[in-house]
C-alpha atoms as a PDB file:
ATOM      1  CA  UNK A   1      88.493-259.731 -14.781  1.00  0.00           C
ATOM      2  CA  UNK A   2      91.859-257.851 -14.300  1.00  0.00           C
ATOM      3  CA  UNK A   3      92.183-254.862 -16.280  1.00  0.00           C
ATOM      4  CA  UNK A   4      96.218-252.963 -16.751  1.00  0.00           C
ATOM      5  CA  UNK A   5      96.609-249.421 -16.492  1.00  0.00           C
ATOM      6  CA  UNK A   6      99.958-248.058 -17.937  1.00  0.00           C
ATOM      7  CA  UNK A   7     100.215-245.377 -15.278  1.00  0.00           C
ATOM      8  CA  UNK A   8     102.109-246.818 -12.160  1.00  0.00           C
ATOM      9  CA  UNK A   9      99.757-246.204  -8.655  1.00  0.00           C
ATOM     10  CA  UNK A  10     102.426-243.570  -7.370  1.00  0.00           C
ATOM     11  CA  UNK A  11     105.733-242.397  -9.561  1.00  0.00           C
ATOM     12  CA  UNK A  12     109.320-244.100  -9.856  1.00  0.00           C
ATOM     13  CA  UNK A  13     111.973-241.950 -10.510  1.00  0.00           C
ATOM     14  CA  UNK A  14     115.416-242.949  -9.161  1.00  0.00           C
ATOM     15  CA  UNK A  15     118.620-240.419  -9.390  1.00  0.00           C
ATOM     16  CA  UNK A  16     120.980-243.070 -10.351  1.00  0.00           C
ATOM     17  CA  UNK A  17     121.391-246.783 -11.336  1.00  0.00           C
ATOM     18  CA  UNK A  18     122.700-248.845  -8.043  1.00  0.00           C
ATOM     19  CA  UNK A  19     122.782-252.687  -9.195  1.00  0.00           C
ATOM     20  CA  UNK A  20     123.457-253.921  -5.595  1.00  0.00           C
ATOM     21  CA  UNK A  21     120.772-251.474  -4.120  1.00  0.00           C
ATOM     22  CA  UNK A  22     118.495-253.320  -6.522  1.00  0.00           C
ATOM     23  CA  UNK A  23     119.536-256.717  -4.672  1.00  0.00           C
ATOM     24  CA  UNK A  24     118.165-255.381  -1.519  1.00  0.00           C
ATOM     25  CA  UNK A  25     115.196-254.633  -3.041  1.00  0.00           C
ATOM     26  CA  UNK A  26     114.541-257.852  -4.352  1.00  0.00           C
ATOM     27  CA  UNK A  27     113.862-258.809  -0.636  1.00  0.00           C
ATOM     28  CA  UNK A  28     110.335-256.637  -0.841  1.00  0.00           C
ATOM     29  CA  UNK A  29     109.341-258.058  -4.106  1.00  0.00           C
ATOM     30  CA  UNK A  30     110.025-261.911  -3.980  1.00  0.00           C
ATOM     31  CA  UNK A  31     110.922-262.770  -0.181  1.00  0.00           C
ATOM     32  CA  UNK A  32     108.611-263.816   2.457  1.00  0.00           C
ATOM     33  CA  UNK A  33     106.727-260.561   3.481  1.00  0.00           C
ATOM     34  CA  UNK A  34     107.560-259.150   0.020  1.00  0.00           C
ATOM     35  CA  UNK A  35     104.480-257.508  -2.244  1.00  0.00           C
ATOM     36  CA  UNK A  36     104.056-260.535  -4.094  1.00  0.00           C
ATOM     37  CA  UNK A  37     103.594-262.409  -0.974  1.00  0.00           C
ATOM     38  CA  UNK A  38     100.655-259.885   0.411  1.00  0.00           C
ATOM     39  CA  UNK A  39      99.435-260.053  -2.816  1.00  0.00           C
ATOM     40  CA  UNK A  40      98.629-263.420  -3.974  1.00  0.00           C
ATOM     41  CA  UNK A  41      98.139-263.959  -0.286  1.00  0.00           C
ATOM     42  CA  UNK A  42      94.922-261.399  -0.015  1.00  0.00           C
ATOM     43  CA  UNK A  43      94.102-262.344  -4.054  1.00  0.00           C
ATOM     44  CA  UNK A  44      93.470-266.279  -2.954  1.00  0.00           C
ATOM     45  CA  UNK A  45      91.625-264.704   0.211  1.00  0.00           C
ATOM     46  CA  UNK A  46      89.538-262.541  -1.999  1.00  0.00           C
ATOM     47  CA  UNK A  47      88.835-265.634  -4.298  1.00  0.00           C
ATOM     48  CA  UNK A  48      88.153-268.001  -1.854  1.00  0.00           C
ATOM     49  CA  UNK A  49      86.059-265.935   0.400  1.00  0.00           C
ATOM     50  CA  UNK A  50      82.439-267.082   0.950  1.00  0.00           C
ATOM     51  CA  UNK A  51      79.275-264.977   2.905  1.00  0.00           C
ATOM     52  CA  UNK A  52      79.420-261.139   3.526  1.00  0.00           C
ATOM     53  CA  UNK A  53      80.656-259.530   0.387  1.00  0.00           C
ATOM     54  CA  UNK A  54      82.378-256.737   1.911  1.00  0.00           C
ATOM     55  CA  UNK A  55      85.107-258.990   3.252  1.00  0.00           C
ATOM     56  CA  UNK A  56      85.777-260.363  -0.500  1.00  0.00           C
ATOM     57  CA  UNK A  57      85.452-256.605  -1.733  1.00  0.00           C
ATOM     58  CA  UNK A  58      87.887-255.354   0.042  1.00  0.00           C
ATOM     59  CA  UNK A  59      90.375-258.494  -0.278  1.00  0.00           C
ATOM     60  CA  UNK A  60      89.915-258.237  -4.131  1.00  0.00           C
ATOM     61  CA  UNK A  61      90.330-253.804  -3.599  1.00  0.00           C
ATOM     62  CA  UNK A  62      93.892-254.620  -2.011  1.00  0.00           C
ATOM     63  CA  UNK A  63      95.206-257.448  -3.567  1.00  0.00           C
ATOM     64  CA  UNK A  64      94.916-255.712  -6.791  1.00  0.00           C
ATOM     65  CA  UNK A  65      96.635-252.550  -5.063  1.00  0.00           C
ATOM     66  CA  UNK A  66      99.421-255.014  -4.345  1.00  0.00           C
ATOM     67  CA  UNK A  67      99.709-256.452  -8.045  1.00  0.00           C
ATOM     68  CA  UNK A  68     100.551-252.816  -8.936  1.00  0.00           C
ATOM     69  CA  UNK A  69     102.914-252.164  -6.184  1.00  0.00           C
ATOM     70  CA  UNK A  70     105.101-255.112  -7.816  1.00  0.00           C
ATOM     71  CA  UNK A  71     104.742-253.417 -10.930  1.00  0.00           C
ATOM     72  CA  UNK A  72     106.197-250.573  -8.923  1.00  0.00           C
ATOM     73  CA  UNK A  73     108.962-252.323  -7.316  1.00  0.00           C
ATOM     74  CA  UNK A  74     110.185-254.556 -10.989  1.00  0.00           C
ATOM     75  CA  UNK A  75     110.014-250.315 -12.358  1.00  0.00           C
ATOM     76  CA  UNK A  76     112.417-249.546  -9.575  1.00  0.00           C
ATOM     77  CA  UNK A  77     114.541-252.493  -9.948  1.00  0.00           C
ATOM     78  CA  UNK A  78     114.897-251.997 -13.728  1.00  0.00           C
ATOM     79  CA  UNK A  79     115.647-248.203 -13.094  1.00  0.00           C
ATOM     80  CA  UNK A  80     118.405-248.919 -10.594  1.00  0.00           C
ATOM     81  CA  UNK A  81     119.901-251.659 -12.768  1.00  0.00           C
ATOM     82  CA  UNK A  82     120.131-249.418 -16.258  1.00  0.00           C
ATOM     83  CA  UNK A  83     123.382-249.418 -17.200  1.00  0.00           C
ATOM     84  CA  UNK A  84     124.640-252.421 -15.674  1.00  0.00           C
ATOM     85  CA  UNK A  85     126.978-254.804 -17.378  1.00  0.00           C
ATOM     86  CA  UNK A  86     129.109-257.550 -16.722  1.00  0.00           C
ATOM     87  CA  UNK A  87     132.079-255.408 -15.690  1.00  0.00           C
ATOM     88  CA  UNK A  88     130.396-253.576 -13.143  1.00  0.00           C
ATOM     89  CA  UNK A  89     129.970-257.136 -11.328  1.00  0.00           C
ATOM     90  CA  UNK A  90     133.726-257.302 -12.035  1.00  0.00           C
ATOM     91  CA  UNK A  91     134.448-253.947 -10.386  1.00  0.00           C
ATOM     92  CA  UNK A  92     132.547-254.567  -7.216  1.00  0.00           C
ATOM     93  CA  UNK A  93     134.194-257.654  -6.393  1.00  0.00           C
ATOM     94  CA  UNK A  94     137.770-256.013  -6.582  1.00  0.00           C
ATOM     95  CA  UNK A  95     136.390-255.127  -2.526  1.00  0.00           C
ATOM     96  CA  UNK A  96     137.083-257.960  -1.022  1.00  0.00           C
ATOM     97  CA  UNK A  97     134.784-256.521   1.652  1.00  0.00           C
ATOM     98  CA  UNK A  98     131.760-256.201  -0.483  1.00  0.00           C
ATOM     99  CA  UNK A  99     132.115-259.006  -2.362  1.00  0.00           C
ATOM    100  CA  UNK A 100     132.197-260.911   0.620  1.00  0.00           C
ATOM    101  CA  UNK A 101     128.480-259.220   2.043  1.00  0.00           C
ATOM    102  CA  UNK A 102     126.891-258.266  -1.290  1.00  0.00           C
ATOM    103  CA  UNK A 103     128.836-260.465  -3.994  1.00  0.00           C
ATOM    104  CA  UNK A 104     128.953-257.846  -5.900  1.00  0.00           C
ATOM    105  CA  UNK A 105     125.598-257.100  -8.526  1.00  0.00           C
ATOM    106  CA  UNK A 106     123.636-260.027  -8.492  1.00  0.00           C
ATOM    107  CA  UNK A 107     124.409-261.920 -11.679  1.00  0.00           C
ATOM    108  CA  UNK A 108     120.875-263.298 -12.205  1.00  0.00           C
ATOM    109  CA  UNK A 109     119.870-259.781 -13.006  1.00  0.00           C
ATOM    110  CA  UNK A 110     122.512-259.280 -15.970  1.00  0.00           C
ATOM    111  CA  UNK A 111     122.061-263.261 -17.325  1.00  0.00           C
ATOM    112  CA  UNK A 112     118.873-264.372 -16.048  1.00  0.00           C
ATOM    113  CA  UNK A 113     115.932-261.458 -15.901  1.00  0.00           C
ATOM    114  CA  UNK A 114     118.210-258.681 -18.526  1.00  0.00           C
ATOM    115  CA  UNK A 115     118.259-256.220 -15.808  1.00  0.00           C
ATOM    116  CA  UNK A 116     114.869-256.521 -14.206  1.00  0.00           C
ATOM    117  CA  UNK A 117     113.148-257.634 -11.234  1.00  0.00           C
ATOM    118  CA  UNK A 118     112.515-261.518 -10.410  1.00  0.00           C
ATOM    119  CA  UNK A 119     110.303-263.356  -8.469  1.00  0.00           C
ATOM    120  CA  UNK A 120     113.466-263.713  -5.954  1.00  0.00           C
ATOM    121  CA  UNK A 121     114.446-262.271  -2.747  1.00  0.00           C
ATOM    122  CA  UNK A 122     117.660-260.638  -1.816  1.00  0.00           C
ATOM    123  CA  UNK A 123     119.750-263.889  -1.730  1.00  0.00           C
ATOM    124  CA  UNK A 124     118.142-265.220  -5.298  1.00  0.00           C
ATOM    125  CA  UNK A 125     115.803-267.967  -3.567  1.00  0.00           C
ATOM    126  CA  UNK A 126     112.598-268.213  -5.582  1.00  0.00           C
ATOM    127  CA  UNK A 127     109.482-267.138  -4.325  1.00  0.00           C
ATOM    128  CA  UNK A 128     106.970-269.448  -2.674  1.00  0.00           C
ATOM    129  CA  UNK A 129     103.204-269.945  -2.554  1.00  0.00           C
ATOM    130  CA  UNK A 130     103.843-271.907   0.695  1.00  0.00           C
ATOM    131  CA  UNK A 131     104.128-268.195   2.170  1.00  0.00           C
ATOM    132  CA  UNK A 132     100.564-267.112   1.092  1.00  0.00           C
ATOM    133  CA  UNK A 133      97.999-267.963   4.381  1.00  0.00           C
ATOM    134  CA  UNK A 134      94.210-268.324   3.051  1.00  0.00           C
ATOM    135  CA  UNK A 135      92.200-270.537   5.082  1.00  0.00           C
ATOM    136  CA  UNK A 136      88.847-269.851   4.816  1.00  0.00           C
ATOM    137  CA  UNK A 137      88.527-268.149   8.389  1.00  0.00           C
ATOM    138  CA  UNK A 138      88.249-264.706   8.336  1.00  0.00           C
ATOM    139  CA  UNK A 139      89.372-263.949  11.592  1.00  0.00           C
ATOM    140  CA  UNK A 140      92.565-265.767  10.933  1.00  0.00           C
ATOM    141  CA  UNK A 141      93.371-264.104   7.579  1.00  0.00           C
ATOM    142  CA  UNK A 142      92.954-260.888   9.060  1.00  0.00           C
ATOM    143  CA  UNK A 143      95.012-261.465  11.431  1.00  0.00           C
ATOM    144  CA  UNK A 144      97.445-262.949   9.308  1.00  0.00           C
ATOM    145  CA  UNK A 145      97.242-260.198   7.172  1.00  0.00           C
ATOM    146  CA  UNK A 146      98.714-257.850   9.887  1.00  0.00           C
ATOM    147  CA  UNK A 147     101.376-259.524  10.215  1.00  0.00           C
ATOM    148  CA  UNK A 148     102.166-259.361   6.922  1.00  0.00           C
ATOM    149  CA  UNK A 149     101.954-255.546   6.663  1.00  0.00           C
ATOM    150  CA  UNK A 150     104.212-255.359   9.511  1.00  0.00           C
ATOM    151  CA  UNK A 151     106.783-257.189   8.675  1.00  0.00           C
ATOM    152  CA  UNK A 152     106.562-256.490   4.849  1.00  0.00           C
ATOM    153  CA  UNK A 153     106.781-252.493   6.491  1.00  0.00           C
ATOM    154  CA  UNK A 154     109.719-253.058   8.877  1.00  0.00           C
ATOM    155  CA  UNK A 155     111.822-254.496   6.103  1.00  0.00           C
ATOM    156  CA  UNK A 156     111.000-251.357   3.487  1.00  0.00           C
ATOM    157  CA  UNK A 157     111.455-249.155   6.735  1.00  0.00           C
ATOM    158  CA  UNK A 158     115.077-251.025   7.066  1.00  0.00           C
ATOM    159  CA  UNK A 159     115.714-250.447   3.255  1.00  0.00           C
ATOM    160  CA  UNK A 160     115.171-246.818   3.253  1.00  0.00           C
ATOM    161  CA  UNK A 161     118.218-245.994   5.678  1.00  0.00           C
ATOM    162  CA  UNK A 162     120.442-248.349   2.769  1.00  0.00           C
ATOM    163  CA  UNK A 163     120.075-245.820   0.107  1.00  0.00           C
ATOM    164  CA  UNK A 164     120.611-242.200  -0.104  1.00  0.00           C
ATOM    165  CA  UNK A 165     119.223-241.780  -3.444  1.00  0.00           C
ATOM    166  CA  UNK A 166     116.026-239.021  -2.856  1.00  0.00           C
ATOM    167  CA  UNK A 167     114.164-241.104  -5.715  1.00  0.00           C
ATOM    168  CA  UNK A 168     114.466-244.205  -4.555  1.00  0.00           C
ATOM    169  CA  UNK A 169     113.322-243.000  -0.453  1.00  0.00           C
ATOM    170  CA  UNK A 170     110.041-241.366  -2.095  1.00  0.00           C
ATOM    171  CA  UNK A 171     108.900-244.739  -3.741  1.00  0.00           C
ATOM    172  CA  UNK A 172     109.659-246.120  -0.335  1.00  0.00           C
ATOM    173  CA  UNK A 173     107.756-243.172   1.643  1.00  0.00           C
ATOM    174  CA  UNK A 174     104.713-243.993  -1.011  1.00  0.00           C
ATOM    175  CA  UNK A 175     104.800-248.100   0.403  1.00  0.00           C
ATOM    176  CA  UNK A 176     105.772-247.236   3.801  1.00  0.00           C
ATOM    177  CA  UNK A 177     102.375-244.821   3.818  1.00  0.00           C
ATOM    178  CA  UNK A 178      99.988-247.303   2.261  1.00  0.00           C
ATOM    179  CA  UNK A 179     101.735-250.238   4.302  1.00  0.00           C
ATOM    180  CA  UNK A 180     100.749-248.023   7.399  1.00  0.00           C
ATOM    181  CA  UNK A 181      97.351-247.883   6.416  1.00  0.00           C
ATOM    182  CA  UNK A 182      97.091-251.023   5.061  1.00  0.00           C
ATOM    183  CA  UNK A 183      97.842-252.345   9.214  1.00  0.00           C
ATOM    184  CA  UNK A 184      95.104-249.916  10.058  1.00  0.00           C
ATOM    185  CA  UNK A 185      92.880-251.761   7.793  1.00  0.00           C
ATOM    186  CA  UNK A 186      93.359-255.121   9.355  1.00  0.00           C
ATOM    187  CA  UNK A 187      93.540-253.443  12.769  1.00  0.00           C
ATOM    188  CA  UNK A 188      89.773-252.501  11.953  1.00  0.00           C
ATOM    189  CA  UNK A 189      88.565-256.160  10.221  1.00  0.00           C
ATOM    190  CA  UNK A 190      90.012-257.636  13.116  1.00  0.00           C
ATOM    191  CA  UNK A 191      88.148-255.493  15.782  1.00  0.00           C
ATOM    192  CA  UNK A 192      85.044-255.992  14.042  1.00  0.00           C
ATOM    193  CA  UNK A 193      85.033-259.965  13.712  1.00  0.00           C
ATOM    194  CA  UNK A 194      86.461-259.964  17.388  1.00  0.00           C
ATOM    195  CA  UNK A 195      83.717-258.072  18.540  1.00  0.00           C
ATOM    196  CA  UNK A 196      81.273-260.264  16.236  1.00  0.00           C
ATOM    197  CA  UNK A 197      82.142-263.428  16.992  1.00  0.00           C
ATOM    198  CA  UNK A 198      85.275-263.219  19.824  1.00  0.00           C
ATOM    199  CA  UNK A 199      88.722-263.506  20.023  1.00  0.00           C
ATOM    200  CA  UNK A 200      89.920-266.984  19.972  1.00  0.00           C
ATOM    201  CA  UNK A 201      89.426-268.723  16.428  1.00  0.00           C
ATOM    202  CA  UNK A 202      87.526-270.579  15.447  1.00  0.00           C
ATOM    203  CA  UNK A 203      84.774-269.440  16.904  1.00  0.00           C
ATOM    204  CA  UNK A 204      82.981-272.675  16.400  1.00  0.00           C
ATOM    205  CA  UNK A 205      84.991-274.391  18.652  1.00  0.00           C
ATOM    206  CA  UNK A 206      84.624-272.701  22.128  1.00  0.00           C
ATOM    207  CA  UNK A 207      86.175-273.042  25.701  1.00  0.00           C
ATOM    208  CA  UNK A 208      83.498-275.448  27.026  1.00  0.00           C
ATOM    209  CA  UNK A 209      84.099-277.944  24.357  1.00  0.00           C
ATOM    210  CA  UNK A 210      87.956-278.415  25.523  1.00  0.00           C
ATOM    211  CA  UNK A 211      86.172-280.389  27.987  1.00  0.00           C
ATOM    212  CA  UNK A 212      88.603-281.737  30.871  1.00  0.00           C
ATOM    213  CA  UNK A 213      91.370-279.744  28.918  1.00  0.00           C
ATOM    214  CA  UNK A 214      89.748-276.412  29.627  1.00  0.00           C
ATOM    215  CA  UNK A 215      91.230-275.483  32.748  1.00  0.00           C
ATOM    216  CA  UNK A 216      95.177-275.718  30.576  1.00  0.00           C
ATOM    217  CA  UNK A 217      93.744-272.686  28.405  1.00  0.00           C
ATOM    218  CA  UNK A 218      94.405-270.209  31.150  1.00  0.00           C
ATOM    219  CA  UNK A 219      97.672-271.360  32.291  1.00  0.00           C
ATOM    220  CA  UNK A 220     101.467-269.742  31.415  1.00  0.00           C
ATOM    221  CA  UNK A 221     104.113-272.623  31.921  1.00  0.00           C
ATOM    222  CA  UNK A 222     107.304-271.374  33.225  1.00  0.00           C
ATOM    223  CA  UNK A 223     109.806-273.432  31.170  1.00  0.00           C
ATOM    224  CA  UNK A 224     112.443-271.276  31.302  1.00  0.00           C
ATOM    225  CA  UNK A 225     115.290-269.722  34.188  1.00  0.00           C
ATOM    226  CA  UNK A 226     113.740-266.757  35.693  1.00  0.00           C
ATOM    227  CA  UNK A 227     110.432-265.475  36.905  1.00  0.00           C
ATOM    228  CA  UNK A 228     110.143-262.056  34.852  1.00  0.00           C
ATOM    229  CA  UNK A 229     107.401-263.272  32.557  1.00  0.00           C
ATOM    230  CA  UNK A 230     105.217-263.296  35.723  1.00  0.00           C
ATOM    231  CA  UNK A 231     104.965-259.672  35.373  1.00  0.00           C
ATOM    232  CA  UNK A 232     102.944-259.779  32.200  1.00  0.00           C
ATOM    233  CA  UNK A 233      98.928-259.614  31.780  1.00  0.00           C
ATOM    234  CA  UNK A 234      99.390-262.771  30.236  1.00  0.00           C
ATOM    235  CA  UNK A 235     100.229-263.890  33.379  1.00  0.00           C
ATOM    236  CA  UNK A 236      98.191-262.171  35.409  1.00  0.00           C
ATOM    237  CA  UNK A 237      95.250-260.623  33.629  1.00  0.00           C
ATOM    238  CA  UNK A 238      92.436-262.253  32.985  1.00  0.00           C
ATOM    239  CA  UNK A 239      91.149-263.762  29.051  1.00  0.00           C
ATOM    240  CA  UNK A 240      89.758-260.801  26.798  1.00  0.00           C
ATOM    241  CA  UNK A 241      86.734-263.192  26.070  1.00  0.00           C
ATOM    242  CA  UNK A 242      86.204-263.410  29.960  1.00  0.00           C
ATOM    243  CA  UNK A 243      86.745-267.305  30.193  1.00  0.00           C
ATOM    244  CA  UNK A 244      88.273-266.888  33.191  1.00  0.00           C
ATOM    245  CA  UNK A 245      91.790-265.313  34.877  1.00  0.00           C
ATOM    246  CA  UNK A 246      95.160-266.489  34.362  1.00  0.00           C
ATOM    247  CA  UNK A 247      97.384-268.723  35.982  1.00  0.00           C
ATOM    248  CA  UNK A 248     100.974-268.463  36.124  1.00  0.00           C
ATOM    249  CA  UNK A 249     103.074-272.044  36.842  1.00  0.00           C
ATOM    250  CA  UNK A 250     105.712-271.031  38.707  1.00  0.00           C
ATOM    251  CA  UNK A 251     107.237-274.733  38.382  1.00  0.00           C
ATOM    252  CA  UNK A 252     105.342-276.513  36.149  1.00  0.00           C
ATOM    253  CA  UNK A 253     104.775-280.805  36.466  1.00  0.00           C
ATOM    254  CA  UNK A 254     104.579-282.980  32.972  1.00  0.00           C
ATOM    255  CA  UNK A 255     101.062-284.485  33.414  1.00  0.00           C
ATOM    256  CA  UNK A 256     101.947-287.417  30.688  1.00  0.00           C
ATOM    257  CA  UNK A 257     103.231-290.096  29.933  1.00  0.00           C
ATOM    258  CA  UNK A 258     106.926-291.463  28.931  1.00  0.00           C
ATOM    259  CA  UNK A 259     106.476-292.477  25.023  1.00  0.00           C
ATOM    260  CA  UNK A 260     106.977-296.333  24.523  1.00  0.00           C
ATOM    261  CA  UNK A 261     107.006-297.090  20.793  1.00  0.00           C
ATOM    262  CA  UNK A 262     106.670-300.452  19.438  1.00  0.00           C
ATOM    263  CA  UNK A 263     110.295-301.767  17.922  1.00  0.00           C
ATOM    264  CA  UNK A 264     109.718-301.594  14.490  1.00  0.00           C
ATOM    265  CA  UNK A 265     109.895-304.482  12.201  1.00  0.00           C
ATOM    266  CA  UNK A 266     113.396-305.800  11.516  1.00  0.00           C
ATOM    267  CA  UNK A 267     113.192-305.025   7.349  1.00  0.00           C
ATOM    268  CA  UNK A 268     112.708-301.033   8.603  1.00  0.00           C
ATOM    269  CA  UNK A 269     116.620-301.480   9.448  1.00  0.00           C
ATOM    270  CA  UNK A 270     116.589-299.174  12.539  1.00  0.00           C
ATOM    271  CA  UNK A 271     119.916-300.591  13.990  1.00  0.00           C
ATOM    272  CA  UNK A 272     118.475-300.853  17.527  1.00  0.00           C
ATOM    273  CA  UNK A 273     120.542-302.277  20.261  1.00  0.00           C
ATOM    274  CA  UNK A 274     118.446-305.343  20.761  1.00  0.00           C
ATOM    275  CA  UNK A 275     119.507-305.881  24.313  1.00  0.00           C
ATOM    276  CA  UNK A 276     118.113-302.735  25.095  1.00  0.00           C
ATOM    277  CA  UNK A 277     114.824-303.464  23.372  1.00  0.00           C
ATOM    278  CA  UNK A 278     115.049-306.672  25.230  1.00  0.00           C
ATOM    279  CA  UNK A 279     115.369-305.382  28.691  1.00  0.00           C
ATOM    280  CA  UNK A 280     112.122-302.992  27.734  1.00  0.00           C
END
């Protein structure tokens, strides 16, 4: 069971409304590596997760965190937007400059939410589950997870330097902090299923049962000009499991075959030059 507090997790105080500030912010609430994202992402983990309890513990510990963090950010939005009316969208677009990047105060917050956050990001497309990952293998949700911290980090990191507003950059130094340690978090759940069951998921499916494809595990194809990717350890090292070293392809070969599909039935209507299908 969920249970509210009134109290936000840290405080929200801006100095002054800014209605197209609160556009930008939209972008860490409702866009791809926004907070609802990370947390309906780790809440469906947490649900979902099956065997050592810790794992689900901690998904459920953070994915409530992030249900209050976009309490925070719809506080923040509704604090930046007070005061707003319809002229104020009228005023900004008098620059044709602005109105050209921002469009001026996003009208969705004066005539669809009444001045408060939405499940949108910063251009007013909806939110999506299709961002959430949760498939049932640790390893990869961790992972996963990381990347969401990262990128849900460098966009808040981006959105500090768009605001002077001292209020506004402490809520942001509050997410930017627990964003940090929320990547150190992951860091560690990764390390310790790496070291449990190895690096390449799934687990269950290892090197040796690739068969005759094994050997293609440990190659780099060069498929581009240049040679500087040669220079890497991905090219050169050897795999952290130990499988084996690497093997760079300096001018890789296809190995298949050309693709001969069958001509279609003539009620698909495919239009195809039947002289050419002929000579086939």
């Amino acid at each position: 069971m969920f249970r509210h507090q009134k109290e936000l997790q840290f405080e929200v105080k801006v100095e002054r409304p800014d209605p197209m500030l609160a556009k930008r912010v939209q972008e860490v609430l409702g866009g791809q590596f926004g907070e609802m994202t990370v947390m309906m992402q780790y809440l469906f983990q947490g649900f979902n997760c099956r065997g050592n309890e810790k794992y689900k513990d901690m998904l459920m510990d953070i994915g409530t965190e992030e249900i209050g963090h976009v309490e925070m950010l719809c506080a923040l939005i509704g604090q930046l937007m007070d005061g707003a009316t319809p002229e104020d969208q009228s005023e900004a677009a008098k620059d044709p400059q602005l109105a050209a990047i921002m469009g001026g105060v996003d009208p969705q917050h004066l005539i669809v939410s009444g001045l408060g956050g939405m499940p949108i990001n910063s251009n007013g497309v909806p939110w999506s589950g299709a961002y959430i990952v949760s498939s049932g293998n640790l390893l990869a949700d961790m992972r996963s997870n990381l990347h969401a911290e990262t990128q849900g980090r460098l966009q808040v990191a981006r959105l500090y330097h768009m605001t002077t507003d001292e209020g506004v950059r402490a809520t942001f130094r509050k997410m930017l902090a627990r964003d940090r340690y929320h990547q150190y978090q992951w860091m560690a759940a990764v390390a310790e299923l790496e070291e449990k069951n190895g690096v390449v998921v799934p687990a269950s499916f290892p090197p040796e049962a690739e068969m005759e494809a094994q050997e293609h595990g440990l190659e780099f194809w060069n498929l581009s000009d240049g040679q500087e990717s040669s220079e890497g350890l991905w090219a050169t090292g050897s795999a952290p499991d130990g499988t084996g070293d690497f093997k760079y392809l300096e001018n890789p070969e296809p190995l298949g075959n050309i693709p001969r599909p069958e001509v279609p039935a003539t009620q698909v209507h495919h239009d195809l030059d039947r002289d050419f299908v002929n000579k086939k």
